[in-house]
N, C-alpha and C. Protein backbone atom coordinates (compact mmCIF):
# COMPACT_ATOMS: atom_id res chain seq x y z
N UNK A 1 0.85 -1.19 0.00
CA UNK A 1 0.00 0.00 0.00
C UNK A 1 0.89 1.24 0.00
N UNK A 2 0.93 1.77 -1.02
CA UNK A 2 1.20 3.41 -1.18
C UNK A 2 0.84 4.59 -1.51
N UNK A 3 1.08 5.82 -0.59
CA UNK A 3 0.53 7.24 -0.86
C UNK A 3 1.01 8.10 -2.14
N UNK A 4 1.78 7.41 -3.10
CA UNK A 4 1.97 8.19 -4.23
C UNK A 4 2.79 9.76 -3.78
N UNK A 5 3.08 10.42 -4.76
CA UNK A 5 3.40 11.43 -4.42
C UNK A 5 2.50 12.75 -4.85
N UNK A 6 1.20 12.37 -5.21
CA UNK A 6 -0.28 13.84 -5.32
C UNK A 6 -0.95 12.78 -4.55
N UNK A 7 -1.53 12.95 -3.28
CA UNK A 7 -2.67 12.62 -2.50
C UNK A 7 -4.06 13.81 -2.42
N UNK A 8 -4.81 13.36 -2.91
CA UNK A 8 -6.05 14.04 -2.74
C UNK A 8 -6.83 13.36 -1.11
N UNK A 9 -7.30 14.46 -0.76
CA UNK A 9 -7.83 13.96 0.57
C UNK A 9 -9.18 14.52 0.52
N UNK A 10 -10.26 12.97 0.30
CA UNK A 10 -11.98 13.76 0.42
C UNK A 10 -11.92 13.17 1.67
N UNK A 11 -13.09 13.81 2.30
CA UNK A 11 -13.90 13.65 3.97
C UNK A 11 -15.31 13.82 3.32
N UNK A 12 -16.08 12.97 3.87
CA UNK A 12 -17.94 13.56 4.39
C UNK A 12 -18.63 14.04 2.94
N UNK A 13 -18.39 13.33 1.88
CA UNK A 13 -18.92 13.16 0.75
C UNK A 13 -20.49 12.88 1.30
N UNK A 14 -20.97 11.88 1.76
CA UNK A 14 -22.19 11.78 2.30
C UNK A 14 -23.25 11.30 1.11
N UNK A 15 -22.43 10.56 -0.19
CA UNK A 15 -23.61 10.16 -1.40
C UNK A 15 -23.66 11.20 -2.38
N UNK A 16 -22.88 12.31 -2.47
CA UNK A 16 -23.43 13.41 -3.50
C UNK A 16 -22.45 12.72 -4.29
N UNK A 17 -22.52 11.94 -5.37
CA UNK A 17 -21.92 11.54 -6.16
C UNK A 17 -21.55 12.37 -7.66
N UNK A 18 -22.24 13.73 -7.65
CA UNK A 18 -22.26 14.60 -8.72
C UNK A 18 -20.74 15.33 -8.24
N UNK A 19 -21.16 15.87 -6.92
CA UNK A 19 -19.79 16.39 -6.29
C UNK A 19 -18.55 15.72 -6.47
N UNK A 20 -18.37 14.41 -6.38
CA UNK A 20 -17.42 13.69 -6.22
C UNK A 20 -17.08 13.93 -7.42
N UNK A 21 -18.09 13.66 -8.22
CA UNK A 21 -17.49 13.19 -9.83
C UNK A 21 -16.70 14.64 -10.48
N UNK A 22 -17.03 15.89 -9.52
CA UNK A 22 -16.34 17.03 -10.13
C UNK A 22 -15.24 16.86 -9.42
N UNK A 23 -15.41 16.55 -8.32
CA UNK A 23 -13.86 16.96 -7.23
C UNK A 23 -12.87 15.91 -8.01
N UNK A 24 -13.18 14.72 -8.87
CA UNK A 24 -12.20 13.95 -9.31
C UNK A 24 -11.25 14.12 -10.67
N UNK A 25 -12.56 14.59 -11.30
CA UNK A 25 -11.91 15.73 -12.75
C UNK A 25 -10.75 16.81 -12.14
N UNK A 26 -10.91 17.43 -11.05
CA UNK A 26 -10.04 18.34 -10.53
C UNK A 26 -8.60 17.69 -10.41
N UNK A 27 -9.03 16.29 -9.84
CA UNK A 27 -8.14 15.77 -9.47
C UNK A 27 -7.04 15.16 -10.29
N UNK A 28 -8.06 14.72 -11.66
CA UNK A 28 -7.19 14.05 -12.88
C UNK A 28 -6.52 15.88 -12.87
N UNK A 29 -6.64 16.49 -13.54
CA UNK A 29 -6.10 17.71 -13.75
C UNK A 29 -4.88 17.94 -13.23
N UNK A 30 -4.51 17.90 -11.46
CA UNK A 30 -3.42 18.23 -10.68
C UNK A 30 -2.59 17.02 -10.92
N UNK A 31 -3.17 16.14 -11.51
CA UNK A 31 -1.78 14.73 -11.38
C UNK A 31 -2.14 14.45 -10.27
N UNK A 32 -2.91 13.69 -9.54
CA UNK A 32 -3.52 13.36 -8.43
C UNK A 32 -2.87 11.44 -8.70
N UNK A 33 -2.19 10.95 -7.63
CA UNK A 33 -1.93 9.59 -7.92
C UNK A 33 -2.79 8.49 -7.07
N UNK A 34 -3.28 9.15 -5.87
CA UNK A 34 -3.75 8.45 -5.08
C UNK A 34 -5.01 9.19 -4.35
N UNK A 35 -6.01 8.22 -4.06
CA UNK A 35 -7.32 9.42 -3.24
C UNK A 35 -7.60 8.63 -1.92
N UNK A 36 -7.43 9.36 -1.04
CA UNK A 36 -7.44 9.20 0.40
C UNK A 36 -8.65 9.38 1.29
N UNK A 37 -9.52 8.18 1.30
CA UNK A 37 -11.01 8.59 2.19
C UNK A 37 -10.76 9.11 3.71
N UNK A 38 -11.46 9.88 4.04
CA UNK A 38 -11.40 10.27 5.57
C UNK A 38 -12.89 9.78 6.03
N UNK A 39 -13.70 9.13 5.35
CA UNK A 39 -14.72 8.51 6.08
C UNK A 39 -16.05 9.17 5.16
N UNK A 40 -17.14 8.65 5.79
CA UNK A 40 -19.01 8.91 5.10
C UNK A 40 -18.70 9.07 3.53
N UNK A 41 -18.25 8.32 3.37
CA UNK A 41 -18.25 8.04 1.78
C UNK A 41 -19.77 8.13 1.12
N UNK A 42 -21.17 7.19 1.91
CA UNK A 42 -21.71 7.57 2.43
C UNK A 42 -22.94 7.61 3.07
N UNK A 43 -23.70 8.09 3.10
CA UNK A 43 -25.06 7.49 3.93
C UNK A 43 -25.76 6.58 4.34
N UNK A 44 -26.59 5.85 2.79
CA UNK A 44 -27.32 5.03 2.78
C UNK A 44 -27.05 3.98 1.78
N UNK A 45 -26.98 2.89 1.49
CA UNK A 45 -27.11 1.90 0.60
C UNK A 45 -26.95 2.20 -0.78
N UNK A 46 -28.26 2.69 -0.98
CA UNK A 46 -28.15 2.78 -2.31
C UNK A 46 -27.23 3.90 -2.98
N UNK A 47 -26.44 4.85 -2.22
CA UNK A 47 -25.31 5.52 -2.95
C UNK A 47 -24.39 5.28 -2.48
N UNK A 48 -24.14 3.66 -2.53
CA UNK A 48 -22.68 3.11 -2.11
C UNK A 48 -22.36 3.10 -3.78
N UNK A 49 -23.08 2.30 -4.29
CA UNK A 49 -22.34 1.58 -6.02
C UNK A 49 -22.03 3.09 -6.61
N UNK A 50 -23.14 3.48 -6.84
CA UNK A 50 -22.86 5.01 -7.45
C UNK A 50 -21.05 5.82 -6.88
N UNK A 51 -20.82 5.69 -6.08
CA UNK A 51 -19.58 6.52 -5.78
C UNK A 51 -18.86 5.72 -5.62
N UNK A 52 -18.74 4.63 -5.29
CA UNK A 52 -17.68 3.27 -6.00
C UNK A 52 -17.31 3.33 -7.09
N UNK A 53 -18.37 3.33 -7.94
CA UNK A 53 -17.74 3.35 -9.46
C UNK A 53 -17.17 4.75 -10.08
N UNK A 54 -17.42 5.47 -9.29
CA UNK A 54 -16.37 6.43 -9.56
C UNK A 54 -14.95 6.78 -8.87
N UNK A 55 -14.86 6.07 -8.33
CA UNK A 55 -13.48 5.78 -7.58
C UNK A 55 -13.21 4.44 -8.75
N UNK A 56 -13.33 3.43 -9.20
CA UNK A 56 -12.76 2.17 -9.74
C UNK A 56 -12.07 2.70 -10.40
N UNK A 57 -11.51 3.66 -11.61
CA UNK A 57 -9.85 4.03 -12.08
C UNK A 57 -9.62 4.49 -10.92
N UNK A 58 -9.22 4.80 -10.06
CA UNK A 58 -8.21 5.36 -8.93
C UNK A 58 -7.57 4.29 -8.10
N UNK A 59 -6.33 4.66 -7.87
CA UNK A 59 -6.27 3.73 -6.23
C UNK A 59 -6.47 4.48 -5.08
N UNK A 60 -7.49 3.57 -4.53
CA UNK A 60 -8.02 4.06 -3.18
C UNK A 60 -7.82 3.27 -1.79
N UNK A 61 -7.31 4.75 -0.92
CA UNK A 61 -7.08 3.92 0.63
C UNK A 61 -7.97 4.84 1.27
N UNK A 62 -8.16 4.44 2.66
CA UNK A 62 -8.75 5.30 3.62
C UNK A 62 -9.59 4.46 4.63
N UNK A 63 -10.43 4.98 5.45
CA UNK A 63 -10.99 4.78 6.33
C UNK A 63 -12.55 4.40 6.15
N UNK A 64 -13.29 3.88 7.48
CA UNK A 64 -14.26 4.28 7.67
C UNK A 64 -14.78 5.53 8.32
N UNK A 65 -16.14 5.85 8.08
CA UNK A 65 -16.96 6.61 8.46
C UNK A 65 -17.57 6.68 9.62
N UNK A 66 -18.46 7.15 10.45
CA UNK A 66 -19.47 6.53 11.22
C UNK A 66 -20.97 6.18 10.52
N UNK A 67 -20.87 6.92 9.59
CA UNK A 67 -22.38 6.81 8.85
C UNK A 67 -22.11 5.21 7.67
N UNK A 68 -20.93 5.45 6.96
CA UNK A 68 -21.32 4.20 6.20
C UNK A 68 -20.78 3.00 7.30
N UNK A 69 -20.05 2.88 7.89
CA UNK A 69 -20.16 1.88 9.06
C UNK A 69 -21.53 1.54 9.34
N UNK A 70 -21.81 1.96 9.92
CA UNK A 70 -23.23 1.35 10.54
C UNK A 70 -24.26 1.00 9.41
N UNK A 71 -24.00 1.37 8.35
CA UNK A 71 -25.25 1.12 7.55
C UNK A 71 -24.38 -0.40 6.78
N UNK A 72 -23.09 -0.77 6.65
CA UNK A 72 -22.72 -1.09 5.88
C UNK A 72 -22.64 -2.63 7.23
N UNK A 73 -22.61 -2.61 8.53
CA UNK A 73 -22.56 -3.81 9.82
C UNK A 73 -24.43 -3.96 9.71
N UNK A 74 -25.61 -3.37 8.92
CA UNK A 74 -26.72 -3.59 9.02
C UNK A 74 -26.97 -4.64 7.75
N UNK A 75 -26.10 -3.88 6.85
CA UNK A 75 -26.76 -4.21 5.33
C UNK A 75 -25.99 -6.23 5.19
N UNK A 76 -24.72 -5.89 5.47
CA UNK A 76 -24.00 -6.96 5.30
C UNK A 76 -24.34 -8.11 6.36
N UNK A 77 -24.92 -8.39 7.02
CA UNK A 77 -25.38 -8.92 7.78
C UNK A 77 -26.10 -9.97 7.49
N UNK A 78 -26.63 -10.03 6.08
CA UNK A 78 -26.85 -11.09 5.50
C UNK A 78 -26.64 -11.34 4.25
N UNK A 79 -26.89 -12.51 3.95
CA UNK A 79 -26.64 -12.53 2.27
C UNK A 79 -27.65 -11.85 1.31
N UNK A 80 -28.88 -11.88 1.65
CA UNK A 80 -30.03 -11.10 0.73
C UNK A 80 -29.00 -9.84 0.79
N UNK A 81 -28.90 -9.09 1.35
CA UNK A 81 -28.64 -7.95 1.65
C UNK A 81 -26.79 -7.64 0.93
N UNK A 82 -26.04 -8.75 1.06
CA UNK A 82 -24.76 -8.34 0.12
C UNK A 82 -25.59 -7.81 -1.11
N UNK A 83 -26.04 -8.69 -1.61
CA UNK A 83 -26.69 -8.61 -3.31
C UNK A 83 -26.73 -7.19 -3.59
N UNK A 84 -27.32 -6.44 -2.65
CA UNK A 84 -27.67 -5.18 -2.88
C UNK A 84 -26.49 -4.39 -3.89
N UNK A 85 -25.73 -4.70 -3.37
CA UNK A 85 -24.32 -3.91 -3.58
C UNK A 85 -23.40 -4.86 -4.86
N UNK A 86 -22.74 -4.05 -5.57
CA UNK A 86 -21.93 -4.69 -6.75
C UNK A 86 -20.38 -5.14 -5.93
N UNK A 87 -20.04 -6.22 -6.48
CA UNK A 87 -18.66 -6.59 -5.87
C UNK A 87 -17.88 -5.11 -5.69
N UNK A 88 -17.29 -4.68 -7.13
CA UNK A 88 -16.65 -4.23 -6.87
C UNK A 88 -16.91 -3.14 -5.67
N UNK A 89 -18.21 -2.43 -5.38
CA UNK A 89 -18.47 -1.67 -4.13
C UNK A 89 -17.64 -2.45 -2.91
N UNK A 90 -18.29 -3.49 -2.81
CA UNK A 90 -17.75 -4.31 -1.66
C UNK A 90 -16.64 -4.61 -1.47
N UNK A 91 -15.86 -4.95 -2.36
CA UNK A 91 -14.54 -5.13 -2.42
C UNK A 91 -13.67 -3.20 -2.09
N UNK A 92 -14.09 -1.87 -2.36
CA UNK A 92 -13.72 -1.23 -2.03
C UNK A 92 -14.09 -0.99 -0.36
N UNK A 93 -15.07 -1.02 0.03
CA UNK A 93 -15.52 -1.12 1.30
C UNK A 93 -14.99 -1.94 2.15
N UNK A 94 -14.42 -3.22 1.60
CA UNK A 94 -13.59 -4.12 2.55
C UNK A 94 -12.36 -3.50 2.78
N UNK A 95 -11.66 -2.71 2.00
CA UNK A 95 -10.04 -2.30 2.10
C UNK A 95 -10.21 -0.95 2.86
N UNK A 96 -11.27 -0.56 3.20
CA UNK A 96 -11.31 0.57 4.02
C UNK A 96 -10.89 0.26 5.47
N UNK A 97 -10.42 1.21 6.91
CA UNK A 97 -10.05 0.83 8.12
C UNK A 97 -10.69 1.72 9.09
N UNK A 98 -10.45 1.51 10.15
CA UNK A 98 -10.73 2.51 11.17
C UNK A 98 -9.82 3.51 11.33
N UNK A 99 -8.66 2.83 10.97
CA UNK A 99 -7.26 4.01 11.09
C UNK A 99 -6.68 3.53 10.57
N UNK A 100 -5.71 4.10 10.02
CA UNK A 100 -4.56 3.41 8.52
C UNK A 100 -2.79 4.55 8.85
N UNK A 101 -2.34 4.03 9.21
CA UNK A 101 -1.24 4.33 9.15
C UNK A 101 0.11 4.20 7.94
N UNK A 102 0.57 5.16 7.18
CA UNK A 102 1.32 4.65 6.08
C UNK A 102 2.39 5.83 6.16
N UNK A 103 3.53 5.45 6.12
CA UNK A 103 4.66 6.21 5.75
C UNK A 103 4.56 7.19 7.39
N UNK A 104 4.57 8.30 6.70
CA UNK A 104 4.77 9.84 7.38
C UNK A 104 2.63 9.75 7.91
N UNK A 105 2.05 9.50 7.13
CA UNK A 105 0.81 10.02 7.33
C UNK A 105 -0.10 9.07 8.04
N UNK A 106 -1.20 9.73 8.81
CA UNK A 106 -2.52 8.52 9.07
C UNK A 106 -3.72 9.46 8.78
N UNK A 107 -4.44 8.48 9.02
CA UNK A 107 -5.48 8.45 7.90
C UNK A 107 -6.81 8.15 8.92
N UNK A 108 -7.66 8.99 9.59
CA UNK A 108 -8.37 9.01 10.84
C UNK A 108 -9.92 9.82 10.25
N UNK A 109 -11.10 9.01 10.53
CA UNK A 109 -12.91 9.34 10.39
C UNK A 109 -12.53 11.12 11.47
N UNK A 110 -12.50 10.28 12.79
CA UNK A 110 -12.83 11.33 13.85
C UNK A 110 -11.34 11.18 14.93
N UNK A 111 -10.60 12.55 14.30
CA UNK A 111 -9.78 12.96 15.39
C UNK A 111 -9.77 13.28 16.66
N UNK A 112 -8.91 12.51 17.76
CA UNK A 112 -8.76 12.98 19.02
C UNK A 112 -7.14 13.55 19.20
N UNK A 113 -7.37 14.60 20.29
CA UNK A 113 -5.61 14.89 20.38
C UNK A 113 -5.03 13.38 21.06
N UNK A 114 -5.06 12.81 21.49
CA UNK A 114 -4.70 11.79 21.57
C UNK A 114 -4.06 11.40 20.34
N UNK A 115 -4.29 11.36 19.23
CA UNK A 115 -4.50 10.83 17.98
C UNK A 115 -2.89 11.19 17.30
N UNK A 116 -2.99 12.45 17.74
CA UNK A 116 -1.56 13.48 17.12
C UNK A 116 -0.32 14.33 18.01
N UNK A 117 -1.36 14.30 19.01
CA UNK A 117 -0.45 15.08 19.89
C UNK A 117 0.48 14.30 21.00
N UNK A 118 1.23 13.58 20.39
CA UNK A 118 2.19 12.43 20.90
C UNK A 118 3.16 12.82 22.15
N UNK A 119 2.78 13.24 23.60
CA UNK A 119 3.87 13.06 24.20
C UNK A 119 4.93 14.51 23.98
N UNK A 120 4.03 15.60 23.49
CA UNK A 120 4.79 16.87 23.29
C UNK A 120 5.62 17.68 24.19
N UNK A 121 6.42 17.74 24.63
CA UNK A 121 6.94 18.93 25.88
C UNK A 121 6.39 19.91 25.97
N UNK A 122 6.02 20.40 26.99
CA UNK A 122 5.33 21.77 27.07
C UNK A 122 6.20 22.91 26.80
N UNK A 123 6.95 22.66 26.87
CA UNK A 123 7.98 24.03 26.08
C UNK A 123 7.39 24.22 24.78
N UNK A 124 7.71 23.34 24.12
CA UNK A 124 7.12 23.21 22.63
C UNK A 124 5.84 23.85 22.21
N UNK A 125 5.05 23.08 23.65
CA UNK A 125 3.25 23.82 23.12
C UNK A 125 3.37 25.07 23.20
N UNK A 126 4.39 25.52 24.21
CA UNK A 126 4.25 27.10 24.59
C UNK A 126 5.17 27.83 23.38
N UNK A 127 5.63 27.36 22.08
CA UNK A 127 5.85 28.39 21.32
C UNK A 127 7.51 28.28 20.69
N UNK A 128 7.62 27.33 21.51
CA UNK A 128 9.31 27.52 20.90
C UNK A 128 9.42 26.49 19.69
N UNK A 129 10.51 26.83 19.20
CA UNK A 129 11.05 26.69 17.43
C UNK A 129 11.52 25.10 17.42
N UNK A 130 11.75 24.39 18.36
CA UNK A 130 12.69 23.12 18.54
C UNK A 130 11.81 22.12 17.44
N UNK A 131 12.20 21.07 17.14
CA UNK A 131 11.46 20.73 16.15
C UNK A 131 10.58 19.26 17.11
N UNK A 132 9.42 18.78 16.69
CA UNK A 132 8.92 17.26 17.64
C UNK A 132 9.73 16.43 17.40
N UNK A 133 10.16 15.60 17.81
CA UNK A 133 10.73 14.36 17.85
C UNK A 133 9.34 13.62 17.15
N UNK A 134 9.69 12.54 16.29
CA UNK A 134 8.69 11.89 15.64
C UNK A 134 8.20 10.73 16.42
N UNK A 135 9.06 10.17 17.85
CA UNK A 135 8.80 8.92 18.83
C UNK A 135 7.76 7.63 18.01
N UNK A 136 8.63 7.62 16.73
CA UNK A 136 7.54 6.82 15.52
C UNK A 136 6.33 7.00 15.57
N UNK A 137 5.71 8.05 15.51
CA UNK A 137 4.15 8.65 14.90
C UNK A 137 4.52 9.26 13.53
N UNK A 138 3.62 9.44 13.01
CA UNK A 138 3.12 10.15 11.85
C UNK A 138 3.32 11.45 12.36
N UNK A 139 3.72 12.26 11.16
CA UNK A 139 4.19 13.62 11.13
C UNK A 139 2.97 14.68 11.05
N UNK A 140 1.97 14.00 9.78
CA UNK A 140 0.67 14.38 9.21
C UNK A 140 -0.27 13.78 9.68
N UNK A 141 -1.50 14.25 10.15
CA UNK A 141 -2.72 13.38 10.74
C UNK A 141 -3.73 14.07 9.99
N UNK A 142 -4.47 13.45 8.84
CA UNK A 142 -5.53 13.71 8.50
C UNK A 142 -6.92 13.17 9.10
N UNK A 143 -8.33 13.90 9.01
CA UNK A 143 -9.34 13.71 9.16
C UNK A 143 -10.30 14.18 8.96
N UNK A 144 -11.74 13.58 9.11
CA UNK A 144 -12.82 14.37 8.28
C UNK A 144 -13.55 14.51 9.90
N UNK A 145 -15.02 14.20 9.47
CA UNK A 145 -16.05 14.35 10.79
C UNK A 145 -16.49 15.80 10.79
N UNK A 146 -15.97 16.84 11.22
CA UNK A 146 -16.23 18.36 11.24
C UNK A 146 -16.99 18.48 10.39
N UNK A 147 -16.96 18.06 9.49
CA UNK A 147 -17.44 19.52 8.47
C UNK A 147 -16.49 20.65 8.71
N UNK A 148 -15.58 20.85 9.09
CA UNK A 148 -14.80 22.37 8.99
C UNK A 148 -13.73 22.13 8.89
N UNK A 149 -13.25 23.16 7.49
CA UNK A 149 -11.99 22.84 7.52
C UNK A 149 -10.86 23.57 8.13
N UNK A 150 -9.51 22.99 8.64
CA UNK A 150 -8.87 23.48 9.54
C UNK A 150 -7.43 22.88 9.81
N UNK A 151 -6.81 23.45 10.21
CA UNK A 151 -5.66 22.80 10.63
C UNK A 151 -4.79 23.19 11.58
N UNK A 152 -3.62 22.24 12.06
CA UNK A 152 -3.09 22.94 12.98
C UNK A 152 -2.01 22.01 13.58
N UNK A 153 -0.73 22.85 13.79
CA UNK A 153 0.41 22.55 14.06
C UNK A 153 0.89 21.56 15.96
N UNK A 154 2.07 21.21 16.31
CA UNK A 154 1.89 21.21 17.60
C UNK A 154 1.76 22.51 18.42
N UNK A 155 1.77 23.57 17.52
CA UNK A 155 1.65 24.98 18.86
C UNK A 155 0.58 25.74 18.35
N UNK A 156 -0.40 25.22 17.47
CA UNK A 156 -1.78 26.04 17.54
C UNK A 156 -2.60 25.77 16.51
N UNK A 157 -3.00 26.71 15.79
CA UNK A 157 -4.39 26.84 15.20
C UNK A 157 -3.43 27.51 14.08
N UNK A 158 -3.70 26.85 12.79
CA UNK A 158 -3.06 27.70 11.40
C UNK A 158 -3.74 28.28 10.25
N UNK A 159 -3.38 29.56 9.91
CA UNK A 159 -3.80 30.28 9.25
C UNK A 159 -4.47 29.26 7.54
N UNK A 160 -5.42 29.28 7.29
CA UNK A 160 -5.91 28.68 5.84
C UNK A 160 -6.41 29.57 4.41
N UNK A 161 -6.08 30.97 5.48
CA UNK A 161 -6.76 31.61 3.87
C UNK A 161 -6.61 32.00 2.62
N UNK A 162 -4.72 31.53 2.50
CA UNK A 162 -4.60 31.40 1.35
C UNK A 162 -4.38 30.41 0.80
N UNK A 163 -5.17 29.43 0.94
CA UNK A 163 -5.42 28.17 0.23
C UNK A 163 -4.74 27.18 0.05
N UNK A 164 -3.60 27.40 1.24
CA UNK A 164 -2.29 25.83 1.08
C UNK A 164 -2.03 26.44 2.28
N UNK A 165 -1.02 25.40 2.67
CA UNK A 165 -0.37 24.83 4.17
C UNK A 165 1.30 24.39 3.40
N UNK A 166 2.34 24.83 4.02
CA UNK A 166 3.39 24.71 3.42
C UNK A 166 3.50 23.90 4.38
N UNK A 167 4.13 22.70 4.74
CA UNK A 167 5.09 21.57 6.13
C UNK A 167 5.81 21.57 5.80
N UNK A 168 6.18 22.20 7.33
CA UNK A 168 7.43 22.20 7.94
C UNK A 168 7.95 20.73 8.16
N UNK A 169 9.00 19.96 7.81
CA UNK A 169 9.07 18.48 8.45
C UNK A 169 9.52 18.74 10.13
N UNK A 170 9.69 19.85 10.47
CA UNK A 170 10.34 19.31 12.17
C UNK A 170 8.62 19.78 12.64
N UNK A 171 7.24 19.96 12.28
CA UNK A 171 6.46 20.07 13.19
C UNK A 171 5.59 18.69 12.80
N UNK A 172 4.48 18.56 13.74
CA UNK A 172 3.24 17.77 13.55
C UNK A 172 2.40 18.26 13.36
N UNK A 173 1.29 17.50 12.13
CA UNK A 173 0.43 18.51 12.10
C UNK A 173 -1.40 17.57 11.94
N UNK A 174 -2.36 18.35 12.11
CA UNK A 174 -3.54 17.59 12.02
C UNK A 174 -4.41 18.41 11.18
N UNK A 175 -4.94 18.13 10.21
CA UNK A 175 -5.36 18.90 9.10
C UNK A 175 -6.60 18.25 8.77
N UNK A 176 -8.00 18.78 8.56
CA UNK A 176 -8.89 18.76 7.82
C UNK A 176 -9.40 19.26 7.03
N UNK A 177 -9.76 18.49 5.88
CA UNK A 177 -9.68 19.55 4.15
C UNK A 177 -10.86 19.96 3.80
N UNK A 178 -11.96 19.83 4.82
CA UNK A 178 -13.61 20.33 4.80
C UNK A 178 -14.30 19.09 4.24
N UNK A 179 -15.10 19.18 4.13
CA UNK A 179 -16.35 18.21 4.10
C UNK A 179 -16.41 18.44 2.01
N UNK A 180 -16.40 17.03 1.55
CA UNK A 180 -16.68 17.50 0.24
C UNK A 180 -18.44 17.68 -0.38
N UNK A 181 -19.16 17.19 0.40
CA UNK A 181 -20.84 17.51 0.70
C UNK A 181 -20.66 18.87 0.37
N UNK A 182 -20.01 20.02 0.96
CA UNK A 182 -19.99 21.56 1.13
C UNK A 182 -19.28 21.90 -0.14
N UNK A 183 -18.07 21.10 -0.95
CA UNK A 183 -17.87 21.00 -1.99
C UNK A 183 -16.04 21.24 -1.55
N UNK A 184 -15.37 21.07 -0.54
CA UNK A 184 -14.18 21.17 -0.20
C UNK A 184 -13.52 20.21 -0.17
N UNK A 185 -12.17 19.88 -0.48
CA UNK A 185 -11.23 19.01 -0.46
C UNK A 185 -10.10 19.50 -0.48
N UNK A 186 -8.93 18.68 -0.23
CA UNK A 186 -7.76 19.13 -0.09
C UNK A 186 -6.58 17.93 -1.04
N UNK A 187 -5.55 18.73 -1.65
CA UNK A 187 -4.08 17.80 -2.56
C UNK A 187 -3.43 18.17 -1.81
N UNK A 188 -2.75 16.69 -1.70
CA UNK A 188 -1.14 16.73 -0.64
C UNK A 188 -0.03 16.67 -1.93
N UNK A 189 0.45 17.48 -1.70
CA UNK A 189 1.95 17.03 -2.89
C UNK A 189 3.06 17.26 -1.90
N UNK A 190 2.88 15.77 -2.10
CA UNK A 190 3.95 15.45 -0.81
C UNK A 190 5.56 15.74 -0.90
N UNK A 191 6.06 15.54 -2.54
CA UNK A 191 7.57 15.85 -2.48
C UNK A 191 7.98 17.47 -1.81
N UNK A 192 6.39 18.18 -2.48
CA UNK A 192 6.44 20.25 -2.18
C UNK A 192 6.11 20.28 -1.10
N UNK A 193 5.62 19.40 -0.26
CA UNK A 193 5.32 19.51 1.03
C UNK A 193 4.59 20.25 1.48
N UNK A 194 3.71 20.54 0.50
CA UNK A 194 2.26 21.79 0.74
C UNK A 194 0.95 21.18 0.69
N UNK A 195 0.30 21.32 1.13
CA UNK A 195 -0.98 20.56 1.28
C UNK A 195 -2.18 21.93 0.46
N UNK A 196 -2.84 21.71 -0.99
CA UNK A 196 -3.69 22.89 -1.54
C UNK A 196 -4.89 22.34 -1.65
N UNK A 197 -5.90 23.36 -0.86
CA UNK A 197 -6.95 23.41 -0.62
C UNK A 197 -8.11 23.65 -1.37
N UNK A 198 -8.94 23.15 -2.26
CA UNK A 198 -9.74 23.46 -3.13
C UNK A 198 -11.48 23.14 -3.23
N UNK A 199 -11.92 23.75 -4.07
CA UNK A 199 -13.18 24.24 -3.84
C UNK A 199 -14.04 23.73 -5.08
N UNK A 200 -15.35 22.49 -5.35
CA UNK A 200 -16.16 22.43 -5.94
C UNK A 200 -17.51 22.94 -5.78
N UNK A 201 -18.20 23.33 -6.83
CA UNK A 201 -19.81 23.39 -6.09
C UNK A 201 -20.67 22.11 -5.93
N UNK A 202 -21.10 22.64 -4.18
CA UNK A 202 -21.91 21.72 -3.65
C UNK A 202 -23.35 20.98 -4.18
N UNK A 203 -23.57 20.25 -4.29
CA UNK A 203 -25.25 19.66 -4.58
C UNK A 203 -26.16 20.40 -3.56
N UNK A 204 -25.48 20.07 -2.13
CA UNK A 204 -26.58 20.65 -0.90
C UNK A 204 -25.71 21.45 0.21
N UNK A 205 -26.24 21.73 1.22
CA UNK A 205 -25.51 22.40 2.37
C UNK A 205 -24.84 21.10 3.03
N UNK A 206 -23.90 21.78 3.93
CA UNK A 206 -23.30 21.08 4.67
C UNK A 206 -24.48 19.81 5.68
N UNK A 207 -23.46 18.42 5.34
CA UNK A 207 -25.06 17.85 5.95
C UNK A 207 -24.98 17.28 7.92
N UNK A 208 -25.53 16.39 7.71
CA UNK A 208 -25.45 15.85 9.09
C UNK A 208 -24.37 15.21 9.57
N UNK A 209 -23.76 15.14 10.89
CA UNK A 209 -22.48 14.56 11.53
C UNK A 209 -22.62 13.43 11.35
């Protein structure tokens, strides 16, 4: 399993499969090598196949959700009920995790500081330049859940309004690229070490947690 060097990162798609299908054209565009779920791929059943098959040219890693989890421990539960769904759906749904760890990055539904904030010195939180020790964690912690997008270093809350995140390698960082339901996502180009933030139009408003 590998992160390529263009990672696209969707969160909280939630079934708008029109959205997706634009945020992915974006994606062929940037040289995008790999697409990274942060979870609610999405809702209900019947817009599992639909946004499966628009992921099948890509390689795809990522997580679960809380929303397609539970619908997906109801549905599968029996055999009438696989049918519903096309292999290949299922077969993407099986390679999904709760948490996925690869390289430098992980790959997390719903962030806790627990999650990222490894054992930091309080010197550090309070502002000084020293760089984290990596104590084998991940450098990068992505995630969806919010709906909001945001990010932020071991010493705070980081500025997003001009539309990328440059990393630093001596900090840690936990980043969410917005909800793509709202029509937001985020490209990691990992060799530039900038993470760019981008913008489709939405089907609907931001939806439910």
């Amino acid at each position: 399993m590998s992160l390529g060097q263009v990672v696209a990162l969707l969160a909280d798609v939630h079934g708008e499969h029109e959205v997706l299908r634009r945020a992915l054209e974006l994606c062929r565009s940037e040289g995008v090598e790999t697409i990274a779920l942060l979870g609610d791929l999405f809702d209900r059943v019947d817009q599992a196949d639909r946004c499966a098959l628009l992921l099948a040219d890509w390689p795809v890693i990522g997580v679960y959700g809380n929303h397609e989890r539970a619908t997906m421990l109801a549905t599968l539960a029996t055999e009438a009920c696989r049918s519903l769904l096309r292999d290949e759906t299922v077969k993407l749904l099986a390679s999904l995790r709760d948490r996925l760890v690869i390289e430098d990055a992980c790959l997390i539904h719903e962030a806790t500081g627990a999650d990222w904030m490894h054992d930091i010195p309080l010197s550090r939180m309070a502002g000084r330049t020293e760089s984290v020790p990596s104590n084998g964690h991940p450098r990068v912690t992505f995630a969806g859940h919010t709906h909001y997008r945001q990010a932020r270093d071991d010493r705070g809350p980081l500025d997003l309004s001009r539309g990328l995140l440059w990393l630093d390698p001596r900090r840690r960082y936990l980043i969410n690229p917005g909800a793509l339901v709202a029509g937001q996502f985020a490209v990691w180009h990992r060799e530039r070490r900038v993470v760019v933030f981008r913008e489709v139009g939405s089907a609907r408003g931001i939806g439910v947690l």
